[in-house]
C-alpha atoms as a PDB file:
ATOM      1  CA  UNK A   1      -6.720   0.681  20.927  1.00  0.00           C
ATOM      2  CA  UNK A   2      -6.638   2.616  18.121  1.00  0.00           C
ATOM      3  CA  UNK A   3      -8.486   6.318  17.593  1.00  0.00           C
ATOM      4  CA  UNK A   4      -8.583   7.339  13.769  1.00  0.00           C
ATOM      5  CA  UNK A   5      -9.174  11.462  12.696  1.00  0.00           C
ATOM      6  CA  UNK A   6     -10.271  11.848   9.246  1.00  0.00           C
ATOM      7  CA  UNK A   7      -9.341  15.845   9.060  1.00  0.00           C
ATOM      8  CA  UNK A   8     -11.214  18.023   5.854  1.00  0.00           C
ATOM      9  CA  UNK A   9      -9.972  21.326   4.382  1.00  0.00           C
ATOM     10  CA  UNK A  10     -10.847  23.890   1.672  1.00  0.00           C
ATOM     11  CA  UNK A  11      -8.211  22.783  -0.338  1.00  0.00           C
ATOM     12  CA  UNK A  12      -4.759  21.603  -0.208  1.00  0.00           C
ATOM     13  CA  UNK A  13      -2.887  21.846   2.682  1.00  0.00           C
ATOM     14  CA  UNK A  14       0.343  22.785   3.135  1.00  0.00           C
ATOM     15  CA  UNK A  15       2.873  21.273   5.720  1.00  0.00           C
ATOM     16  CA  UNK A  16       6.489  21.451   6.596  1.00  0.00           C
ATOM     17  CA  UNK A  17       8.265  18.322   5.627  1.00  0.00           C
ATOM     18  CA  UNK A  18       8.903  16.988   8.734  1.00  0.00           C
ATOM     19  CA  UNK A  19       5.271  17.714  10.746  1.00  0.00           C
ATOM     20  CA  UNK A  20       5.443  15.233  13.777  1.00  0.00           C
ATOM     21  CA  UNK A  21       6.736  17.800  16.394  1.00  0.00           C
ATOM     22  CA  UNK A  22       3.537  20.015  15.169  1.00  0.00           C
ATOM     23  CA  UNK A  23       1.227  16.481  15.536  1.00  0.00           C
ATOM     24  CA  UNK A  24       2.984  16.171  19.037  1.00  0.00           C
ATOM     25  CA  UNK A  25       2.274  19.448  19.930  1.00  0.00           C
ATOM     26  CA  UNK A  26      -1.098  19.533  18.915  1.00  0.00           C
ATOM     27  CA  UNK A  27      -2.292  15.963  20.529  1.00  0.00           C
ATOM     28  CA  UNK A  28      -1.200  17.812  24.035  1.00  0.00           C
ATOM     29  CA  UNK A  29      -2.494  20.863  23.336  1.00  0.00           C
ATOM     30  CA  UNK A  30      -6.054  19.440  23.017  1.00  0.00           C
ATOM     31  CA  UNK A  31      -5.645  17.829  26.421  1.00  0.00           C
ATOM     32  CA  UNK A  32      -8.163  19.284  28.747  1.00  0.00           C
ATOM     33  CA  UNK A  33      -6.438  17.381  31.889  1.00  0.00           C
ATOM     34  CA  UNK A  34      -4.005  19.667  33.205  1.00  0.00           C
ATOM     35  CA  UNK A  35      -2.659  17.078  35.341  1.00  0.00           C
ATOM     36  CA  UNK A  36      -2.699  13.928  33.062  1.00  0.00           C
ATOM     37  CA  UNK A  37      -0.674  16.546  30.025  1.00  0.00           C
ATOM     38  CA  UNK A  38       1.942  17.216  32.022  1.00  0.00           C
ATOM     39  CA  UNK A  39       2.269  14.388  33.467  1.00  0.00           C
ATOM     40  CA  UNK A  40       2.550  12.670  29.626  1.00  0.00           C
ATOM     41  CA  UNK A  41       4.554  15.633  28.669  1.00  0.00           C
ATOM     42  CA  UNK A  42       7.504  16.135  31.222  1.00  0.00           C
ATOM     43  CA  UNK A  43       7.847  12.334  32.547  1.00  0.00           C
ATOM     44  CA  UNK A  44       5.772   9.463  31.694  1.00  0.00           C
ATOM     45  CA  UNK A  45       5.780   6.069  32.771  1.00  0.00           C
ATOM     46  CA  UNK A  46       8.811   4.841  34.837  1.00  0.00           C
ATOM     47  CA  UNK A  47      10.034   1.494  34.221  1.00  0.00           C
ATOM     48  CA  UNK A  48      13.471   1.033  35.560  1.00  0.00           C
ATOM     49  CA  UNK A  49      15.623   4.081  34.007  1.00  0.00           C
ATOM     50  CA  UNK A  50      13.463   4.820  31.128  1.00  0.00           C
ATOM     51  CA  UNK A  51      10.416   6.791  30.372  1.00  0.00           C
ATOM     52  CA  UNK A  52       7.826   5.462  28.182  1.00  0.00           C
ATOM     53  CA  UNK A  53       4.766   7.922  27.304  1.00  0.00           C
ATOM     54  CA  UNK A  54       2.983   4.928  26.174  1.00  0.00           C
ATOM     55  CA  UNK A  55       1.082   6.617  22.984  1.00  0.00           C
ATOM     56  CA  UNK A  56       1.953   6.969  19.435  1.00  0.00           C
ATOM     57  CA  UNK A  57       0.766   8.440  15.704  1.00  0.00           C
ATOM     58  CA  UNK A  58       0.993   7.588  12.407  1.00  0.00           C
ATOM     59  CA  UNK A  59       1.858   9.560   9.448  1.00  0.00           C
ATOM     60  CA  UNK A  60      -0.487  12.200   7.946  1.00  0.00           C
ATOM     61  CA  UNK A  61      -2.089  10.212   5.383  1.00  0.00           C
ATOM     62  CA  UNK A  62      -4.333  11.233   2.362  1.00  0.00           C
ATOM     63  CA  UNK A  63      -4.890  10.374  -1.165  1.00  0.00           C
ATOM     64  CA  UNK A  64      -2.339  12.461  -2.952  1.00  0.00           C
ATOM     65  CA  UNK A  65       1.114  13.787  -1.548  1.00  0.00           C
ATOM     66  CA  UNK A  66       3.382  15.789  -2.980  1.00  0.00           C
ATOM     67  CA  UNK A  67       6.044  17.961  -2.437  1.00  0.00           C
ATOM     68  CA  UNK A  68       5.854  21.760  -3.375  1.00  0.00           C
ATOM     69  CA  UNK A  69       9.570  22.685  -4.484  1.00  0.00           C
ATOM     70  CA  UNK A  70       8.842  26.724  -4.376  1.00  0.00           C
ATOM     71  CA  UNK A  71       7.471  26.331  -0.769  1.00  0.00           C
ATOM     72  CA  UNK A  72       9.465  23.659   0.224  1.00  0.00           C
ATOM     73  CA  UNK A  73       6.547  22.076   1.973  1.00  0.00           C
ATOM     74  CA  UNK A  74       4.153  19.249   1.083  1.00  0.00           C
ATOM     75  CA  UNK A  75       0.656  19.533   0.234  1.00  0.00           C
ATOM     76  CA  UNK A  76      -1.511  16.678   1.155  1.00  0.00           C
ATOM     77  CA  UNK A  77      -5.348  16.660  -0.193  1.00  0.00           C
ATOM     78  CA  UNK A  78      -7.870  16.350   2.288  1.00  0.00           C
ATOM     79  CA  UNK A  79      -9.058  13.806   3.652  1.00  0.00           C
ATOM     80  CA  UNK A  80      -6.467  13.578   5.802  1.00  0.00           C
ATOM     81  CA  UNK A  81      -6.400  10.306   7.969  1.00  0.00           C
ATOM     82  CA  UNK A  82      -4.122  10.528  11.370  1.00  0.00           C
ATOM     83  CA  UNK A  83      -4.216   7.394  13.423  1.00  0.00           C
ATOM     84  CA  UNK A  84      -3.355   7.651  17.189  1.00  0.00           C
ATOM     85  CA  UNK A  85      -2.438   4.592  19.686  1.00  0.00           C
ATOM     86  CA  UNK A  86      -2.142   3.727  22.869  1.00  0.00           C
ATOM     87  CA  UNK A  87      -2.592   0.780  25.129  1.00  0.00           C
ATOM     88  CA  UNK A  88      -4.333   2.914  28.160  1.00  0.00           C
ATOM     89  CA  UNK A  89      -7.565   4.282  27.389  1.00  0.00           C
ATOM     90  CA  UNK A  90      -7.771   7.313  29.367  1.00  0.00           C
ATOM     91  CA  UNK A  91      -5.345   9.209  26.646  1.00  0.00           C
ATOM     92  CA  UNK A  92      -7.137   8.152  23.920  1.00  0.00           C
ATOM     93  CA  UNK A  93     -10.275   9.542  26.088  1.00  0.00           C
ATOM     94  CA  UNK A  94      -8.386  12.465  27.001  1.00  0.00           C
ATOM     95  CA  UNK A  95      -7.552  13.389  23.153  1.00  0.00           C
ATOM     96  CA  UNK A  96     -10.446  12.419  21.598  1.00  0.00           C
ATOM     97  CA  UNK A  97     -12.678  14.177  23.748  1.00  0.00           C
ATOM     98  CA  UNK A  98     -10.270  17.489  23.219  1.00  0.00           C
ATOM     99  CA  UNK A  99     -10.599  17.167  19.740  1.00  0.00           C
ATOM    100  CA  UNK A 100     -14.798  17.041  19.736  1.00  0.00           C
ATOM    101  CA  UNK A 101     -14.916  20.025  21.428  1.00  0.00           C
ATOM    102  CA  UNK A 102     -12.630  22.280  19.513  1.00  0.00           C
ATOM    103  CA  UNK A 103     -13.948  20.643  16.207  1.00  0.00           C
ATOM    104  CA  UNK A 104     -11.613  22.862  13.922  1.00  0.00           C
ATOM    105  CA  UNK A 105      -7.563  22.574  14.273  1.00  0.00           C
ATOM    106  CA  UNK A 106      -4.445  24.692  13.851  1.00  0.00           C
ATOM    107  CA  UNK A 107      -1.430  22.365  12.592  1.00  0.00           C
ATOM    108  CA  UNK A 108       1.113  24.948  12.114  1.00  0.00           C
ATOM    109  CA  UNK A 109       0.231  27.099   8.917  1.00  0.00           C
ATOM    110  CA  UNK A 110      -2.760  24.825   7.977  1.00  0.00           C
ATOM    111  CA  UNK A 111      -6.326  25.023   9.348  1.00  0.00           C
ATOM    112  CA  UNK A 112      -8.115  21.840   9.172  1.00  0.00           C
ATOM    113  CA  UNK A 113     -11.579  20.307  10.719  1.00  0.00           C
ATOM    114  CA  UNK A 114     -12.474  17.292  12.263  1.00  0.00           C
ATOM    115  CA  UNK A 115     -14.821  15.633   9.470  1.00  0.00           C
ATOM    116  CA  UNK A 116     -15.244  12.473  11.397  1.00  0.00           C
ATOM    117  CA  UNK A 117     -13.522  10.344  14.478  1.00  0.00           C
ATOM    118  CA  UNK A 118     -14.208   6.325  15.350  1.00  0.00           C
ATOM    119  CA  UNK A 119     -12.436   4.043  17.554  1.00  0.00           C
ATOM    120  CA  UNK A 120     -11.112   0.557  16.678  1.00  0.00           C
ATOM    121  CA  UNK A 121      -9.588  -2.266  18.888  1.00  0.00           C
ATOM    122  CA  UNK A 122      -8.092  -5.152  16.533  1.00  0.00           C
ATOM    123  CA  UNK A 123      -7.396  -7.675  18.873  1.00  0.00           C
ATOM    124  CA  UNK A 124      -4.202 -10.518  18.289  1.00  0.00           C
ATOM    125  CA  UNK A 125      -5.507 -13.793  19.046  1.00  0.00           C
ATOM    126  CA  UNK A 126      -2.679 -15.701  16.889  1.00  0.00           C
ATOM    127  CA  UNK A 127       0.942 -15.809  17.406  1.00  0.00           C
ATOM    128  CA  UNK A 128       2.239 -14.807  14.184  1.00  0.00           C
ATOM    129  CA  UNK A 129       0.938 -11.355  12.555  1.00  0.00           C
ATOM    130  CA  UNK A 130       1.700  -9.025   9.748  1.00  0.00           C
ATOM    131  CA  UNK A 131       1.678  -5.506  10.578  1.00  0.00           C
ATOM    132  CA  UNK A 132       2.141  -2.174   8.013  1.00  0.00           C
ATOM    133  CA  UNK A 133       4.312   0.645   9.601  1.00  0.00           C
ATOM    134  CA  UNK A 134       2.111   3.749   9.565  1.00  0.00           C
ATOM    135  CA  UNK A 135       5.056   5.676  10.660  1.00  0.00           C
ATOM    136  CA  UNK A 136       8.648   4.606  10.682  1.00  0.00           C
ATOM    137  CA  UNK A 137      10.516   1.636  13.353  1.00  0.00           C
ATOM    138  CA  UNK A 138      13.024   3.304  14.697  1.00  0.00           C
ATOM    139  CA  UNK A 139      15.556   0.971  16.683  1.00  0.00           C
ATOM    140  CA  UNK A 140      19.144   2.388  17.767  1.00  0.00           C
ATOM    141  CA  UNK A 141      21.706   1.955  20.369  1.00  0.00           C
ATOM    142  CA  UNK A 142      24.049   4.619  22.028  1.00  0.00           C
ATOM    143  CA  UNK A 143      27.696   3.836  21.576  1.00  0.00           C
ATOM    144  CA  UNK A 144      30.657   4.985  22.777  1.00  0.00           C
ATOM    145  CA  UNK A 145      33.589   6.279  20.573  1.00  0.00           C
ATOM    146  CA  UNK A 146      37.905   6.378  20.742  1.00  0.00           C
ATOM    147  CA  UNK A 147      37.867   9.759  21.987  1.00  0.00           C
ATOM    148  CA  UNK A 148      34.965   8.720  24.687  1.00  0.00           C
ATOM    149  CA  UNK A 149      31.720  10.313  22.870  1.00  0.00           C
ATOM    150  CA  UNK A 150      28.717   9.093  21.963  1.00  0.00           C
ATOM    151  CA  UNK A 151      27.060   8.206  18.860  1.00  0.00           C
ATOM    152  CA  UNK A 152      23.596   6.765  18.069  1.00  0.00           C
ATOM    153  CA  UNK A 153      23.527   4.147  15.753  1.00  0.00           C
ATOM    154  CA  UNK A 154      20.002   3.196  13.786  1.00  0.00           C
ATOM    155  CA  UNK A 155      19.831  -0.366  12.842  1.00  0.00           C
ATOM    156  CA  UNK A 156      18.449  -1.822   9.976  1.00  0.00           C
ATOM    157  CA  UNK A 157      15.860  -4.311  10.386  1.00  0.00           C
ATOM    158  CA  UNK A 158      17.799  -7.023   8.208  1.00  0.00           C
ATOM    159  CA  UNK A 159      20.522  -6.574  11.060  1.00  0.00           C
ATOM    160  CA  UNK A 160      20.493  -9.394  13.770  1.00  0.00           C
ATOM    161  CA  UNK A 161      20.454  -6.752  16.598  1.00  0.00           C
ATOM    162  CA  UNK A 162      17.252  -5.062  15.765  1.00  0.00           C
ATOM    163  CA  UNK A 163      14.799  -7.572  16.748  1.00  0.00           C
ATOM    164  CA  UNK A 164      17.289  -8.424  19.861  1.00  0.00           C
ATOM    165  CA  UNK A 165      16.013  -4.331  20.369  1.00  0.00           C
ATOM    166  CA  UNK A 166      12.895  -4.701  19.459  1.00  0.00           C
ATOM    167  CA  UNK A 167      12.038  -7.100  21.885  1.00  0.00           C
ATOM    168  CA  UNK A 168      13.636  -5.960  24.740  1.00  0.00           C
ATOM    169  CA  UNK A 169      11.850  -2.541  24.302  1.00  0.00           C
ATOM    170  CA  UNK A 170       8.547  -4.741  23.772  1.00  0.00           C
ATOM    171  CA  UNK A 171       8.669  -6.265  26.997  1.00  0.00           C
ATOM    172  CA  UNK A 172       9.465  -3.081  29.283  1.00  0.00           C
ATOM    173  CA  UNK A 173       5.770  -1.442  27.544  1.00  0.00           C
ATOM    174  CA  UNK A 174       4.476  -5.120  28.734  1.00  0.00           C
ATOM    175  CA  UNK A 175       5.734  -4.470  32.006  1.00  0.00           C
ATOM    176  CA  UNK A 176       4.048  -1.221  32.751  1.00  0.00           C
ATOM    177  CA  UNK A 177       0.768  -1.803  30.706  1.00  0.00           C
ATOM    178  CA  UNK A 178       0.009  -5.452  32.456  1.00  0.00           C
ATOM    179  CA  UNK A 179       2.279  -5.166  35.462  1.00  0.00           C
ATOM    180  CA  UNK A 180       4.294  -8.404  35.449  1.00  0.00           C
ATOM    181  CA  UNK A 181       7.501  -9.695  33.626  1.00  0.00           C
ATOM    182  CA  UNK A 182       6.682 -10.515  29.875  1.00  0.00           C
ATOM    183  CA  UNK A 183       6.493 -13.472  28.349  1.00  0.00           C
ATOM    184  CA  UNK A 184       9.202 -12.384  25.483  1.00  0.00           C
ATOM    185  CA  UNK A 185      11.738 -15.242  24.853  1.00  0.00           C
ATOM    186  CA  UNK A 186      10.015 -16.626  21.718  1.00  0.00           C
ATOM    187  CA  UNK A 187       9.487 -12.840  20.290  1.00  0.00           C
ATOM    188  CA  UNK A 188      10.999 -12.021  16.693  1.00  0.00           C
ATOM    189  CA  UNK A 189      10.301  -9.414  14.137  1.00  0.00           C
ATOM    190  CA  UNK A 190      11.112 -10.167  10.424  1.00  0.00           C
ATOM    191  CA  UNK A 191      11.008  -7.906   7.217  1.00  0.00           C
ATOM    192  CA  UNK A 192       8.251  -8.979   4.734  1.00  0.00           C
ATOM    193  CA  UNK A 193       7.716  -6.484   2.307  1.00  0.00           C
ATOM    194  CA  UNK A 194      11.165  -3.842   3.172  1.00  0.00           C
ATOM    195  CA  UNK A 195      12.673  -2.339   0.344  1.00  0.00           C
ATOM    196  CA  UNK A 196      15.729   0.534   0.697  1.00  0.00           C
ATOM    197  CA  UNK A 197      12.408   3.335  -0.247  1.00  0.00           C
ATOM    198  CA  UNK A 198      11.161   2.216   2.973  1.00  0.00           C
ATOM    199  CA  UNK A 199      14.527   3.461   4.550  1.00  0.00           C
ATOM    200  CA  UNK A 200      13.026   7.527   5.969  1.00  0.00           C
ATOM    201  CA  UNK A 201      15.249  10.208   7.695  1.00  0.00           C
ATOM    202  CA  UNK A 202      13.200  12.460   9.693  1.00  0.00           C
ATOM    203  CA  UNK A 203      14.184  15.894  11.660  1.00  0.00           C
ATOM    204  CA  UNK A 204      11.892  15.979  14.818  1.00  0.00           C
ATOM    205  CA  UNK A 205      12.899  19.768  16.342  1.00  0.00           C
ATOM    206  CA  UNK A 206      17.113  19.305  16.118  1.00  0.00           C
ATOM    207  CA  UNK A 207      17.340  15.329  16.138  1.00  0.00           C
ATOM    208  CA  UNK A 208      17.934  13.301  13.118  1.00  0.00           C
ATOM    209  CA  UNK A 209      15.712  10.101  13.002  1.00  0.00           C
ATOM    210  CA  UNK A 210      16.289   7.237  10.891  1.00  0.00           C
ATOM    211  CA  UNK A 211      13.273   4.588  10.785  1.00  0.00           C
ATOM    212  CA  UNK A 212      11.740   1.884   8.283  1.00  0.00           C
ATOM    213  CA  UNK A 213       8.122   1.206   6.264  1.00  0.00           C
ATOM    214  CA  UNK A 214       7.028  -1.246   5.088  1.00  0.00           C
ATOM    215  CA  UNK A 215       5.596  -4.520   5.882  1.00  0.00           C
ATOM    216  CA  UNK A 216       6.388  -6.972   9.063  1.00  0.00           C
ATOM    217  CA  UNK A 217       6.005 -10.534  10.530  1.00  0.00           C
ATOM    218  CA  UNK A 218       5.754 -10.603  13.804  1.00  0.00           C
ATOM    219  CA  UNK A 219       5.870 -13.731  16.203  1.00  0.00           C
ATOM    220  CA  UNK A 220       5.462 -14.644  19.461  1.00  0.00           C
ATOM    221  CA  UNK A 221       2.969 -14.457  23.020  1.00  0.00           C
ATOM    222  CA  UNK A 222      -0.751 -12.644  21.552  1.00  0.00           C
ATOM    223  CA  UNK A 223      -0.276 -10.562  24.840  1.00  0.00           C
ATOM    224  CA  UNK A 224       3.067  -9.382  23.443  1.00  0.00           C
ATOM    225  CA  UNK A 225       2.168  -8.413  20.016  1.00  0.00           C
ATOM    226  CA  UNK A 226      -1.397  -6.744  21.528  1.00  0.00           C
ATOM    227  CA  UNK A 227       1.128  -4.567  23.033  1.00  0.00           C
ATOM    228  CA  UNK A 228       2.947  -3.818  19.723  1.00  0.00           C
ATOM    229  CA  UNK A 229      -0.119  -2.802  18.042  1.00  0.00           C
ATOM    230  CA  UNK A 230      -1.391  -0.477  21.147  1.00  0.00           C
ATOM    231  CA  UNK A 231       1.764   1.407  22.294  1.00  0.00           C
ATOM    232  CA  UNK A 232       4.120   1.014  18.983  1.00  0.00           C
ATOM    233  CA  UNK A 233       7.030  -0.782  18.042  1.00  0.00           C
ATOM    234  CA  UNK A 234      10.700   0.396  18.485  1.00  0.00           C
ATOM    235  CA  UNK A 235      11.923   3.712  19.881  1.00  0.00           C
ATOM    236  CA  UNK A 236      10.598   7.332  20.185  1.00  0.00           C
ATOM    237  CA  UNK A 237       6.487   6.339  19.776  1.00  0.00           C
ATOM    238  CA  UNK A 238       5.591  10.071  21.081  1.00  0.00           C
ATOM    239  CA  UNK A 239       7.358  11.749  18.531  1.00  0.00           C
ATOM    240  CA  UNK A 240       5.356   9.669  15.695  1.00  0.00           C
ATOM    241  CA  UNK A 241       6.769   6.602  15.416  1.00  0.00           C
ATOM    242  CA  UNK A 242       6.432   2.512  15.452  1.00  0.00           C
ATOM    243  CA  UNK A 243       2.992   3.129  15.270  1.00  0.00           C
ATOM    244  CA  UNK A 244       1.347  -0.090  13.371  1.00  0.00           C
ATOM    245  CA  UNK A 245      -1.540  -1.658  11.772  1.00  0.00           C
ATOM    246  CA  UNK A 246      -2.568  -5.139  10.919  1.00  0.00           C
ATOM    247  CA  UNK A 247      -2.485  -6.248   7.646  1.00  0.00           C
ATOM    248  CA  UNK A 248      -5.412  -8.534   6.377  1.00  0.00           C
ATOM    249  CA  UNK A 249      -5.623 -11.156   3.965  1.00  0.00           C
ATOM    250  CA  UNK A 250      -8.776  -9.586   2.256  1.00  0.00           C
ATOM    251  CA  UNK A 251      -7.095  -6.183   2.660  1.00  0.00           C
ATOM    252  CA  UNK A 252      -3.711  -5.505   2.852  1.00  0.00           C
ATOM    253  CA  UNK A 253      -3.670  -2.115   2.773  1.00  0.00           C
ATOM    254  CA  UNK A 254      -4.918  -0.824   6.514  1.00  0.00           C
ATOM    255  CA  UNK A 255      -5.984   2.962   4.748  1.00  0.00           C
END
């Protein structure tokens, strides 16, 4: 399920370059259920040793972007379009609701005010699909080094090993959302329309975050790829990213 803000200001506004701790922040903060925000924000859902929060945002989007070099921010003209995801409905309840209420929004230095909100639920009822990143894949593994450290290593999606990832992480969200094993062994994720631009290094609070645009095939069980489109593909989906949209024949462009 997918709820969509379309945000209005008096003018440009001005945001640090990397904003998704701020979006983060601000989708709890309009929480009114004490209980069901810290619940999302200090564990989430169990499923064997990981934690899954089971939500996740898109990029900031509007019709021009750019990048103020004496500020060193960007400035985004409104609207601004923020698309939020998540297969269980109560969060998206939770948030939206929050949002009505307070109407007008603090994003770090920018006030902005919620010009208009409406729900969507594309449903998959094929088992191929294209999807557009809204915000970057992010797929890694935690190695071990010589001198017994550890490294994180972000894959590329023309490497074998990220749909092997991919998949895997898939089928733990399918798990917890439907409560039985997935149905995962015919799953694969292929590049369609990746170029190196697509290639984004983000900063969320002290972490370095590498993640890919662009456009992606997707194939295997509907169920599956339902699940893709609701909680996100990939790795860190609370901290704004994996988070998807079909693309259509008659448009390919989801915003």
């Amino acid at each position: 399920m997918q709820l969509t803000l379309v945000l209005s200001a008096g003018g440009p506004v001005g945001l640090p370059v990397h904003y998704a701790g701020l979006v983060q922040g601000l989708l709890y903060r309009v929480m009114e259920n004490p209980a069901l925000k810290s619940y999302l924000h200090e564990r989430g859902f169990a499923y064997e040793n990981r934690r899954f929060k089971l939500f996740t945002f898109s990029r900031l989007m509007s019709g021009a972007v750019r990048y103020d070099r004496d500020t060193g921010s960007l400035l985004l003209n409104p609207p601004i379009y923020l698309v939020i995801c998540s297969p269980v409905s109560f969060i998206l309840q939770e948030i939206g609701t929050g949002l009505l209420r307070r109407g007008r929004l603090r994003l770090g230095p920018a006030r902005l005010e919620v010009r208009e909100m409406y729900t969507a639920a594309p449903r998959v009822t094929q088992n191929t699909i294209r999807v557009r990143m809204l915000s970057p894949l992010v797929v890694y593994s935690t190695l071990p080094t010589a001198n017994g450290r550890k490294f994180t290593y972000y894959y590329s999606p023309f490497e074998p090993r990220f749909s092997e990832l991919v998949r895997e992480n898939l089928a733990k969200k399918y798990a917890l959302v439907h409560g039985r094993p997935a149905f995962a062994d015919g799953f694969a994720i292929r590049p369609v329309g990746v170029t190196e631009k697509d290639h984004k290094i983000t900063r969320y609070k002290d972490t370095i975050i590498k993640g890919w645009m662009g456009k992606y095939e997707l194939s295997g069980d509907p169920d599956l790829l339902q699940v893709a489109l609701d909680a996100g593909l990939g790795s860190k989906n609370s901290q704004g990213h994996g988070c998807c949209a079909l693309v259509r024949r008659e448009r390919e462009d989801p915003f």
